[in-house]
Protein backbone atom coordinates (compact mmCIF):
# COMPACT_ATOMS: atom_id res chain seq x y z
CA UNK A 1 113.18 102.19 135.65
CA UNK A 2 111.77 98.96 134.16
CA UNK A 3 108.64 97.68 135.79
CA UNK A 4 107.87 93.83 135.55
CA UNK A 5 103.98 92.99 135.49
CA UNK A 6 102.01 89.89 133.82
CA UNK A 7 101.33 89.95 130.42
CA UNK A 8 97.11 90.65 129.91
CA UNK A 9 94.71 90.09 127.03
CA UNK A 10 95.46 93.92 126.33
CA UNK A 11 99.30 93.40 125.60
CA UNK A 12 98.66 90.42 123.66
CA UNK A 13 99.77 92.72 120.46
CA UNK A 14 101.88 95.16 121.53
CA UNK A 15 104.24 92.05 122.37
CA UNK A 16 103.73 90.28 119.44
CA UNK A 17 104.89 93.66 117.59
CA UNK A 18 108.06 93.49 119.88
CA UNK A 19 108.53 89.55 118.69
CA UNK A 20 108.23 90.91 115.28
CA UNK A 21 110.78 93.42 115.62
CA UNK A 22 113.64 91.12 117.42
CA UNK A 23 113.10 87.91 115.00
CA UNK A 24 113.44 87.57 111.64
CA UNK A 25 110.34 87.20 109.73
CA UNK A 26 108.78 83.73 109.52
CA UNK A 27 109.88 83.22 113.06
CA UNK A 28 105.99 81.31 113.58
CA UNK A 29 107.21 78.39 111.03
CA UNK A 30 109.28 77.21 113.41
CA UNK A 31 108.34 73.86 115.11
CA UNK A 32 108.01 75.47 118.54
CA UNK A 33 105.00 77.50 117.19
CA UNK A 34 103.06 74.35 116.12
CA UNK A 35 103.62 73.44 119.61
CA UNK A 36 102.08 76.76 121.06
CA UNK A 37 99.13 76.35 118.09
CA UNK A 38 95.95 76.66 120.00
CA UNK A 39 97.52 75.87 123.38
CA UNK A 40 97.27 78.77 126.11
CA UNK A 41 100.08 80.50 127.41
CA UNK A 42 100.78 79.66 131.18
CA UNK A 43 99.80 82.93 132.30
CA UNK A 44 101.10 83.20 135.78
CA UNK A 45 104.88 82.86 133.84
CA UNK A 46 104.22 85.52 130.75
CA UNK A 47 106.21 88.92 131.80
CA UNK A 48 106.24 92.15 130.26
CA UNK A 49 108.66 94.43 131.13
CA UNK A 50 107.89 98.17 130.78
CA UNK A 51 109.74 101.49 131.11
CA UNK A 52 109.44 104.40 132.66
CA UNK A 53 107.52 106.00 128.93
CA UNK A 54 105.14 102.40 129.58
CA UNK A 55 106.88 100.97 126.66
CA UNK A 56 107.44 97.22 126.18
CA UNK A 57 111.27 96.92 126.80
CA UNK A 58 110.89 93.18 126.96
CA UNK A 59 108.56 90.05 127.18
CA UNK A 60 108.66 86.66 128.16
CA UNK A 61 106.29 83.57 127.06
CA UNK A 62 105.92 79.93 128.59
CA UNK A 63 103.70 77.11 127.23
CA UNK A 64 103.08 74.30 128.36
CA UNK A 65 104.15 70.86 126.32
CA UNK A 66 104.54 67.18 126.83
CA UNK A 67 107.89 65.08 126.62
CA UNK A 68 107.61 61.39 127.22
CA UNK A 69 103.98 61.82 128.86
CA UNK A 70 105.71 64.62 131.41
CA UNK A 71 104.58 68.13 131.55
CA UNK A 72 107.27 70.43 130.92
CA UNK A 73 107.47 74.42 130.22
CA UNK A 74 108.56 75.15 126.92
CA UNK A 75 110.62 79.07 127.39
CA UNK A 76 109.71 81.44 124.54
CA UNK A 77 110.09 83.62 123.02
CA UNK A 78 111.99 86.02 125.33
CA UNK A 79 112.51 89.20 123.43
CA UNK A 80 114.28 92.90 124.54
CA UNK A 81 113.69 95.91 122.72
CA UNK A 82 116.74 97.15 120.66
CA UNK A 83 116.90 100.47 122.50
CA UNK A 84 117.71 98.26 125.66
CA UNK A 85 119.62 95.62 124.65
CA UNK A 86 122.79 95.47 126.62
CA UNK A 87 121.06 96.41 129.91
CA UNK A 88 121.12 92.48 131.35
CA UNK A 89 117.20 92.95 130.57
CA UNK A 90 116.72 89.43 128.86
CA UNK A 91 118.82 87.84 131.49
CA UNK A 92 116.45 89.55 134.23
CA UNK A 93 113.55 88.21 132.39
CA UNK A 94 114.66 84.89 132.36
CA UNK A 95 115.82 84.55 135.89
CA UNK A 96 112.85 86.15 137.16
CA UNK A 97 110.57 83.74 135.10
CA UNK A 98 112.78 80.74 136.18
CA UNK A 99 111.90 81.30 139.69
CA UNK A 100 108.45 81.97 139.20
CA UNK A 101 108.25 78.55 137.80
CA UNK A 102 109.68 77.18 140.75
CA UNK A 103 107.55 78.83 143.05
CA UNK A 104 104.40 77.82 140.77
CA UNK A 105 105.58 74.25 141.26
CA UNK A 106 107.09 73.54 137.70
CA UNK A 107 109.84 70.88 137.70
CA UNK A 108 111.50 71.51 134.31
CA UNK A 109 112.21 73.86 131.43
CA UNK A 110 112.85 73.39 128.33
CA UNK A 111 113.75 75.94 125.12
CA UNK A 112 115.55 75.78 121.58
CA UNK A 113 118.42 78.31 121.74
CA UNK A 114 122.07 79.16 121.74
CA UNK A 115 123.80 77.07 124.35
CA UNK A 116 126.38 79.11 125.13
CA UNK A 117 124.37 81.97 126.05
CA UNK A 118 121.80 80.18 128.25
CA UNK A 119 124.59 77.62 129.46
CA UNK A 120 124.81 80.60 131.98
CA UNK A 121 121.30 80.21 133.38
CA UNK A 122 121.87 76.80 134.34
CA UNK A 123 120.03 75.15 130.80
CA UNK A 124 122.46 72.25 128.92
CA UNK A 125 121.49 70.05 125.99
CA UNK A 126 118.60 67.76 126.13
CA UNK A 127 120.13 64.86 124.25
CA UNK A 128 117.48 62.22 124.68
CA UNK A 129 114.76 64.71 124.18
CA UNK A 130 113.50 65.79 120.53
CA UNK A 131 111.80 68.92 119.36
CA UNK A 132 109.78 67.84 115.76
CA UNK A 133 111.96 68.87 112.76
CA UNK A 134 113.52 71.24 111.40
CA UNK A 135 115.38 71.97 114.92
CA UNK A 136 118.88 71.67 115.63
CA UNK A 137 119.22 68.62 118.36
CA UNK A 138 122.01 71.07 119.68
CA UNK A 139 119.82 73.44 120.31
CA UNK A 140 116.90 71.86 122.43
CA UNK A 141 117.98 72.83 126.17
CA UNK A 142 116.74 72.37 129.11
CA UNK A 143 116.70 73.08 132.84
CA UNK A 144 115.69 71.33 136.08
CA UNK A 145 113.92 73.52 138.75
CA UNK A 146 114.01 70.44 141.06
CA UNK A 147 117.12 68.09 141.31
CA UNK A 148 116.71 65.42 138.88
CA UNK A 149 113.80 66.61 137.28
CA UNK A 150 114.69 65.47 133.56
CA UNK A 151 116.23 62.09 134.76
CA UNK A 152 113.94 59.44 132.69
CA UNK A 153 112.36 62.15 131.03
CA UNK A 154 112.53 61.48 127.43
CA UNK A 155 110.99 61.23 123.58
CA UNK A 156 109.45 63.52 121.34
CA UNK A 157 108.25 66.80 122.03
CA UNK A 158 104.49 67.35 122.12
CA UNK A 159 101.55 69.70 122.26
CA UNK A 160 99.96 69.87 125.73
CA UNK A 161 95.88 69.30 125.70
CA UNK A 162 94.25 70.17 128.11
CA UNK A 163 92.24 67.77 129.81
């Protein structure tokens, strides 16, 4: 039985471990990481998912970023323990975190990732948005909790600060 709950201070490194384990090293190089540098997590929207041994199975991570001057959640990383892989687990996460976003009031998603698999959740390519390099433009996806949430919503992908 996996048990969803939000991620705490006190998981902080038992998910990073987990990100570790499912990405190939160097994974914080990537661009989205500068983006996440010294910006909190949105908290309400980080999910662990735990077994019945209180293992992490699975995590989920959303940060908040800026595109165009519009605040938009940035998905990742979503990760799923080898051991259960295969059990729709990741796809659980991210439905479950897409409509806790809604209900929090979010309007839009973004993430860099495979179209074809998150095609399925609804995500497509953001064409007139750009993540800073070295990202695949084919890659950046996003998703509209509210009907036309990304119309006129473009440019270059920022860091969020807070006010």
């Amino acid at each position: 039985m996996i048990r969803l709950e939000q991620e705490t201070p006190a998981d902080w490194w038992e998910v990073e471990a987990l990100y570790d384990l499912c990405f190939a090293p160097g994974r914080e190089a990537l661009s989205s990481y500068r983006l996440r540098d010294n910006v909190a997590p949105v908290p309400e929207l980080c999910v662990v998912a735990r077994d019945e041994h209180e293992i992490v199975a699975g995590a989920i991570r959303y940060w908040p970023v800026l595109v165009g001057g519009q605040k938009v959640l940035l998905l990742g990383p979503v990760a799923v323990h080898p051991t259960h892989q295969g059990e729709g687990l990741g796809a659980f996460l991210i439905q479950d975190s897409l409509d806790r976003a809604g209900r929090a009031g979010w309007a839009r998603v973004m993430l860099v990732g495979d179209a074809p698999y998150y095609s399925r959740f609804g995500f497509s390519r953001l064409s007139e948005v750009e993540m800073p390099p070295p990202t695949n433009p084919d890659r950046v996806l996003g998703y509209e909790l509210v009907d036309g949430a990304w119309d006129g919503v473009t440019g270059t992908v920022t860091r969020f600060e807070a006010p």
